[in-house]
Protein backbone atom coordinates (compact mmCIF):
# COMPACT_ATOMS: atom_id res chain seq x y z
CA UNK A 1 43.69 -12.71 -4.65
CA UNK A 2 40.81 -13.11 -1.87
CA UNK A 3 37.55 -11.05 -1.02
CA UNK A 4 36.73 -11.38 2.26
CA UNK A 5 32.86 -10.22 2.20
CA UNK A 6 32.59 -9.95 5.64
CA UNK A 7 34.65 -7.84 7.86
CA UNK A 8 34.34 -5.86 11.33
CA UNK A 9 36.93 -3.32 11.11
CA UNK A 10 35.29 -0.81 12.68
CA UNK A 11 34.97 -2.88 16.15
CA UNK A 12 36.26 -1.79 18.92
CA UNK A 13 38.86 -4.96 18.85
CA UNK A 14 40.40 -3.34 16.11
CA UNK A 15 40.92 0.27 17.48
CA UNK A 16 44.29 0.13 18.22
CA UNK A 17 45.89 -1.58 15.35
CA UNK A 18 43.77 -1.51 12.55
CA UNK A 19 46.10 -0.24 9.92
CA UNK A 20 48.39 -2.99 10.89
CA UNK A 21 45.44 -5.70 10.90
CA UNK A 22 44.81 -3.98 6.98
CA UNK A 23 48.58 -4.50 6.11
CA UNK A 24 48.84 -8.04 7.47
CA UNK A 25 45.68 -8.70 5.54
CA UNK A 26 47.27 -7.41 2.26
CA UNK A 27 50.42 -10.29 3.05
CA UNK A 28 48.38 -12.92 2.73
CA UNK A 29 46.83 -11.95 -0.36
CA UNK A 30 43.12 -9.88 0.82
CA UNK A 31 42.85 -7.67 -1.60
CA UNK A 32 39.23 -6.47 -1.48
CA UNK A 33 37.32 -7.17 1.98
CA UNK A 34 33.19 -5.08 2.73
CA UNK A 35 33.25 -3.45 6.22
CA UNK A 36 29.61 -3.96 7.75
CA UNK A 37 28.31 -1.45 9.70
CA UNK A 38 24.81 -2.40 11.37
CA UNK A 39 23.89 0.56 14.17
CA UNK A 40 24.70 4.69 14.65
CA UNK A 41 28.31 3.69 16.01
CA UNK A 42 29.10 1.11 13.48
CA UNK A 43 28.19 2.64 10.13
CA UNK A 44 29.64 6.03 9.88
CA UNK A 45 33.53 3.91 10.87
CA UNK A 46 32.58 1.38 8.22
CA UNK A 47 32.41 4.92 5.64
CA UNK A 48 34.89 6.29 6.99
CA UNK A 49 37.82 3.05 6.89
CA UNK A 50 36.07 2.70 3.01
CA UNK A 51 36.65 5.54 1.69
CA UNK A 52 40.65 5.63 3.36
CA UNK A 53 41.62 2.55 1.46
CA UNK A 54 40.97 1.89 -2.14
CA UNK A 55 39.45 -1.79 -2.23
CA UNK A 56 37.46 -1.22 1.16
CA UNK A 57 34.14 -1.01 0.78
CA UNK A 58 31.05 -0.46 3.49
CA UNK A 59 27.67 -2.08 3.93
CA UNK A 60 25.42 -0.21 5.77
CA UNK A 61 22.54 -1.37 7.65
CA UNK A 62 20.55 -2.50 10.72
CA UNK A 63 20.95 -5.69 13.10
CA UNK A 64 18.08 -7.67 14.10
CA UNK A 65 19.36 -7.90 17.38
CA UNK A 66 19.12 -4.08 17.69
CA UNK A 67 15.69 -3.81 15.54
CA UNK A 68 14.01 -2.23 18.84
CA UNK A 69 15.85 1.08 18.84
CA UNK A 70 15.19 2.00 15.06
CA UNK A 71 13.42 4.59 14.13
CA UNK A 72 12.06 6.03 10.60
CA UNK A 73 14.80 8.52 10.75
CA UNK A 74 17.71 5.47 10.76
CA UNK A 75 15.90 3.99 7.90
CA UNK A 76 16.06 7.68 5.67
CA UNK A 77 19.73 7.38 6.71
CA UNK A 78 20.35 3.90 5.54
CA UNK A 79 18.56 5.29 2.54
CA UNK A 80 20.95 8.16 1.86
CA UNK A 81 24.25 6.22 2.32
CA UNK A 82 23.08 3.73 0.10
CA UNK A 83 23.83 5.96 -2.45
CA UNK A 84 27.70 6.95 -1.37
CA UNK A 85 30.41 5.60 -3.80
CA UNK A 86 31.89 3.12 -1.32
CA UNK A 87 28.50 1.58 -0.31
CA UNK A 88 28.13 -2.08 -2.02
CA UNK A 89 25.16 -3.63 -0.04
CA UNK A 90 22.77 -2.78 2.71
CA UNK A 91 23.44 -4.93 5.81
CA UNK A 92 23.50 -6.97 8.10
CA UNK A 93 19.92 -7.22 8.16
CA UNK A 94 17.69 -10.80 9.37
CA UNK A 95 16.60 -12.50 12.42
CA UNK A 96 18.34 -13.09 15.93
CA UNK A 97 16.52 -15.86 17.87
CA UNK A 98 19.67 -16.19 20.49
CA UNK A 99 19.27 -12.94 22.15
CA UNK A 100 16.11 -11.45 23.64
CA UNK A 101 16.58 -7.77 23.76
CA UNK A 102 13.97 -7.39 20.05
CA UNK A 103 10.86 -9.03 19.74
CA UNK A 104 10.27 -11.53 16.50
CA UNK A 105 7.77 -9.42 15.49
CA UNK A 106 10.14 -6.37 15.66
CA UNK A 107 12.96 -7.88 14.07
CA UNK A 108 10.58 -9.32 10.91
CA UNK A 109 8.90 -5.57 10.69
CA UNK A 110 12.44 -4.25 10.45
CA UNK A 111 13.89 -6.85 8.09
CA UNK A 112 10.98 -5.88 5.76
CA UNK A 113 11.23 -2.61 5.66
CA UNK A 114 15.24 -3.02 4.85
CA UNK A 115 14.40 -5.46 2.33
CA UNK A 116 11.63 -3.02 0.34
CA UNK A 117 14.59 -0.37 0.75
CA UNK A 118 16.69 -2.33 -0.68
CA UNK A 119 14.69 -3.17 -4.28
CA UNK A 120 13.89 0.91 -4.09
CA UNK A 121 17.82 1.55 -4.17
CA UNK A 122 18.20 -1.86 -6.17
CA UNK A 123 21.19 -2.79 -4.05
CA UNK A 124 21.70 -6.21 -2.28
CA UNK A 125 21.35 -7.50 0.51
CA UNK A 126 23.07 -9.65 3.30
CA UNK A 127 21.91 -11.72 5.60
CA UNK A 128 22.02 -12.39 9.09
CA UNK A 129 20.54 -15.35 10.76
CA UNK A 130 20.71 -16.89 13.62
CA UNK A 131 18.54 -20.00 15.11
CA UNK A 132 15.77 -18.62 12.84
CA UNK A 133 16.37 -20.37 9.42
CA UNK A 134 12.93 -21.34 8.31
CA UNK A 135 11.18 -18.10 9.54
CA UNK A 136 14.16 -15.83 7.46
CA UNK A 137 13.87 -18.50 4.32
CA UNK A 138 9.90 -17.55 4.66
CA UNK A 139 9.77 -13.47 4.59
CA UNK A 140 12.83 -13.26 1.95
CA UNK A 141 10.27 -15.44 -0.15
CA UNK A 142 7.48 -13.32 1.02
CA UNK A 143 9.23 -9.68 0.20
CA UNK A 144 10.22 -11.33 -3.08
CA UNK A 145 13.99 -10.08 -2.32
CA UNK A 146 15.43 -12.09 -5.07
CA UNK A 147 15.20 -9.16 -6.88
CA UNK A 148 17.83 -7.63 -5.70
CA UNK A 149 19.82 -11.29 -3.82
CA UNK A 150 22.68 -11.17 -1.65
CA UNK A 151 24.73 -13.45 0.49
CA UNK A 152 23.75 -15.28 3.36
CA UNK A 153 26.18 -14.35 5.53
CA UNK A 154 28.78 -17.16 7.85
CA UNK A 155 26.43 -20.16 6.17
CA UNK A 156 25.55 -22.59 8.88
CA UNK A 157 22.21 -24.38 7.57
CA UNK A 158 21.69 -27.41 5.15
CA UNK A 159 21.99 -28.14 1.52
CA UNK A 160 18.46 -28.27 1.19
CA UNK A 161 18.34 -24.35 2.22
CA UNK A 162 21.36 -23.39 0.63
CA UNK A 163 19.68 -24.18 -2.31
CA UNK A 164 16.43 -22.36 -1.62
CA UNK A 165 18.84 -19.31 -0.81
CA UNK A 166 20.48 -19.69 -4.15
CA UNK A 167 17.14 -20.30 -6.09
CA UNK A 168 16.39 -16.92 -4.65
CA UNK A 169 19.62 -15.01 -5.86
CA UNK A 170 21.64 -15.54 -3.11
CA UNK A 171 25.39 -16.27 -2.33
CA UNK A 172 26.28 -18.59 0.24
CA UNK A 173 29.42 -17.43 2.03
CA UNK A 174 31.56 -19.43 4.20
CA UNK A 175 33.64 -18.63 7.44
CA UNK A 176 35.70 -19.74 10.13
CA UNK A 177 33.02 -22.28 11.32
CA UNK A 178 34.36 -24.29 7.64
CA UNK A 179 37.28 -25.17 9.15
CA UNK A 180 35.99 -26.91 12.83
CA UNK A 181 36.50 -30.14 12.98
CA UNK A 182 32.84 -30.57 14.48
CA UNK A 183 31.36 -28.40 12.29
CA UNK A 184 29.11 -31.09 9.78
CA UNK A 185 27.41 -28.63 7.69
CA UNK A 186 29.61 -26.09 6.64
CA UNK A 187 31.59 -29.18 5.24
CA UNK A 188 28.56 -30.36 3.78
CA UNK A 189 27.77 -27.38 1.85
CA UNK A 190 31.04 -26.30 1.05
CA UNK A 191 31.48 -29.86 -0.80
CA UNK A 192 28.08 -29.81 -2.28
CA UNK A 193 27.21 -26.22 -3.35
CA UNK A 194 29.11 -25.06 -6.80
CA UNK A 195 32.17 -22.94 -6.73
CA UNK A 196 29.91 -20.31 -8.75
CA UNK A 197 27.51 -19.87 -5.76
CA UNK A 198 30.68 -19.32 -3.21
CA UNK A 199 32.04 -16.57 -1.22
CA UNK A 200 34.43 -16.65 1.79
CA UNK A 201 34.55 -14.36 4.53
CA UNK A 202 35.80 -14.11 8.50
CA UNK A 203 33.66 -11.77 10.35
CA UNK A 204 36.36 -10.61 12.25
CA UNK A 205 36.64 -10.35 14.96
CA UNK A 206 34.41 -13.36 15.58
CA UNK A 207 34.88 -16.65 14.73
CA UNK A 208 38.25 -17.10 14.17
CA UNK A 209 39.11 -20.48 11.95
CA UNK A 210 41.27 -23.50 12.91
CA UNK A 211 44.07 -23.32 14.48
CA UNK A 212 42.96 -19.49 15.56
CA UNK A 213 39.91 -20.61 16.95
CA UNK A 214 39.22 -18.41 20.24
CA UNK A 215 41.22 -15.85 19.15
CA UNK A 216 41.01 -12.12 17.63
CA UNK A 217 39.79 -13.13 13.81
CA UNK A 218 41.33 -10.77 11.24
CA UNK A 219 40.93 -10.32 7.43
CA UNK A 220 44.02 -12.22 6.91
CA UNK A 221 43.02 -15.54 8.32
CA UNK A 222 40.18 -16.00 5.50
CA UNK A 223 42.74 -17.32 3.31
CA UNK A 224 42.28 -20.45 5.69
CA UNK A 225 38.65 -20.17 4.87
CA UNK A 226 39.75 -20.60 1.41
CA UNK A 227 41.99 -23.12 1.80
CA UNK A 228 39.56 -25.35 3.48
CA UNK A 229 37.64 -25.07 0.72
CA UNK A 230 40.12 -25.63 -1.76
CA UNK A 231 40.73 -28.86 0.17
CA UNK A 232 36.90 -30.12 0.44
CA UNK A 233 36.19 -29.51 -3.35
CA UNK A 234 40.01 -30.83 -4.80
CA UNK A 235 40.72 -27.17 -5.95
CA UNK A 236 43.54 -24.95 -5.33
CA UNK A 237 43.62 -21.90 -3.15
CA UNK A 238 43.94 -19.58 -6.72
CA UNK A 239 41.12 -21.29 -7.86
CA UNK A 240 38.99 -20.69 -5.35
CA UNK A 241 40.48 -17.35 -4.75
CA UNK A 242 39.76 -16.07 -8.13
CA UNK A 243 35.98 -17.35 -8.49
CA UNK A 244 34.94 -16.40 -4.87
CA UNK A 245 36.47 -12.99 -5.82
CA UNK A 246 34.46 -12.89 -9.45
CA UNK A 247 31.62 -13.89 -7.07
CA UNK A 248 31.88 -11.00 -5.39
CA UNK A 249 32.70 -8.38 -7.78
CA UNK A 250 29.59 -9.66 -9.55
CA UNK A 251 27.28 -9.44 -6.58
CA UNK A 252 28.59 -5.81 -5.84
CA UNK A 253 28.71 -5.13 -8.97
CA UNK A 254 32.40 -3.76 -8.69
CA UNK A 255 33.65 -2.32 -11.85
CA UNK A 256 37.45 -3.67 -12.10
């Protein structure tokens, strides 16, 4: 039985088969998987594929990379669907140093305001980052959002900060990037951090794991995530199945 935390099924990759990329998903032992939705187009498909499947669920939020085009009245939405029955976390919210199209200071006024929604709906939170580890370590201290904790989503710093993460509530949830042979730190953390702090995810349809890599990623192929894993820390792929899922249930707080 796996989670996968992380899922994109309302891209556009997925428009043409996505019942069948469900099904296959199912085979190989996904049971539960969160759909993120992150701008107008994204979120109400996330709802909508949630609330058509019994262990689909939706997180709804707003991408740093598209921080520039929100407005007050996509934060009052964000607030009203955090409230819908199939809505387990708001998300993905953070920082986006690769692209150029929001200012830092954009993006950080954003991620604020998502995080103080978030501890007013008491719902968690998770995390996007990307080249801007330190500054995203420094507001989630700052906003004090272990309160309500999270997952840092597709975990690609150190030790060192996946500890800070976890002092602060967080999860620290693995992807396809585990299973690269150049990929040091994934390896690192998956080895050092404690099964208890672990979740596993793909977000399909990026970053497809070994021997996919380069290709469509789908739900299904996070039981590779897993068994990576399972591998670096000498446990099998039920063990890790069932406490990355108990992870999860426990950070949604899924009653099951």
């Amino acid at each position: 039985m796996l989670f996968d935390t992380h899922v994109h099924l309302n891209a556009e990759q997925f428009h043409e088969d996505r019942e069948e990329v469900i099904n296959r998903a199912r085979e190989a032992g996904v049971q539960y998987m969160v759909v993120v939705g992150f701008d107008r187009e994204t979120i109400p498909l996330a709802i909508e594929i949630a609330e058509a499947h019994n262990d689909i669920y939706a997180a709804v939020g707003w991408h740093p990379v598209d921080a520039i085009d929100m407005e007050q009245s996509d934060l009052d939405w964000l607030e009203e669907l955090s409230s819908h029955p199939k809505v387990v976390a708001l998300g993905e919210m953070g920082l986006d140093y690769h692209w150029d199209k929001s200012p830092a200071d954009v993006q950080k006024e954003v991620f604020r305001k998502q995080i103080a929604l978030a501890k007013k709906v008491n719902m968690p939170i998770i995390i996007h980052n990307r080249e801007a580890t330190q500054d995203i370590v420094d507001l989630l201290k700052e906003e004090d959002a272990g309160e309500v904790g999270g997952i840092m989503h597709c975990y690609s710093g150190s030790v060192e900060i996946a500890r800070e993460c976890i002092d602060m509530n967080f999860y620290i949830s693995l992807g396809g990037p585990v299973t690269f042979k150049n990929a040091k730190k994934p390896k690192e953390v998956a080895e050092a951090i404690g099964m208890e702090h672990l979740l596993v995810e793909t977000d399909c349809p990026f970053l497809a794991p070994h021997p996919n890599r380069g290709t469509r990623n789908e739900p299904a192929y996070v039981k590779l995530v897993a068994e990576k894993v399972a591998e670096i820390k000498g446990l099998s792929l039920e063990e890790v199945g069932q406490q990355t899922t108990k992870n999860a249930f426990k950070l949604f707080r899924l009653d099951k």
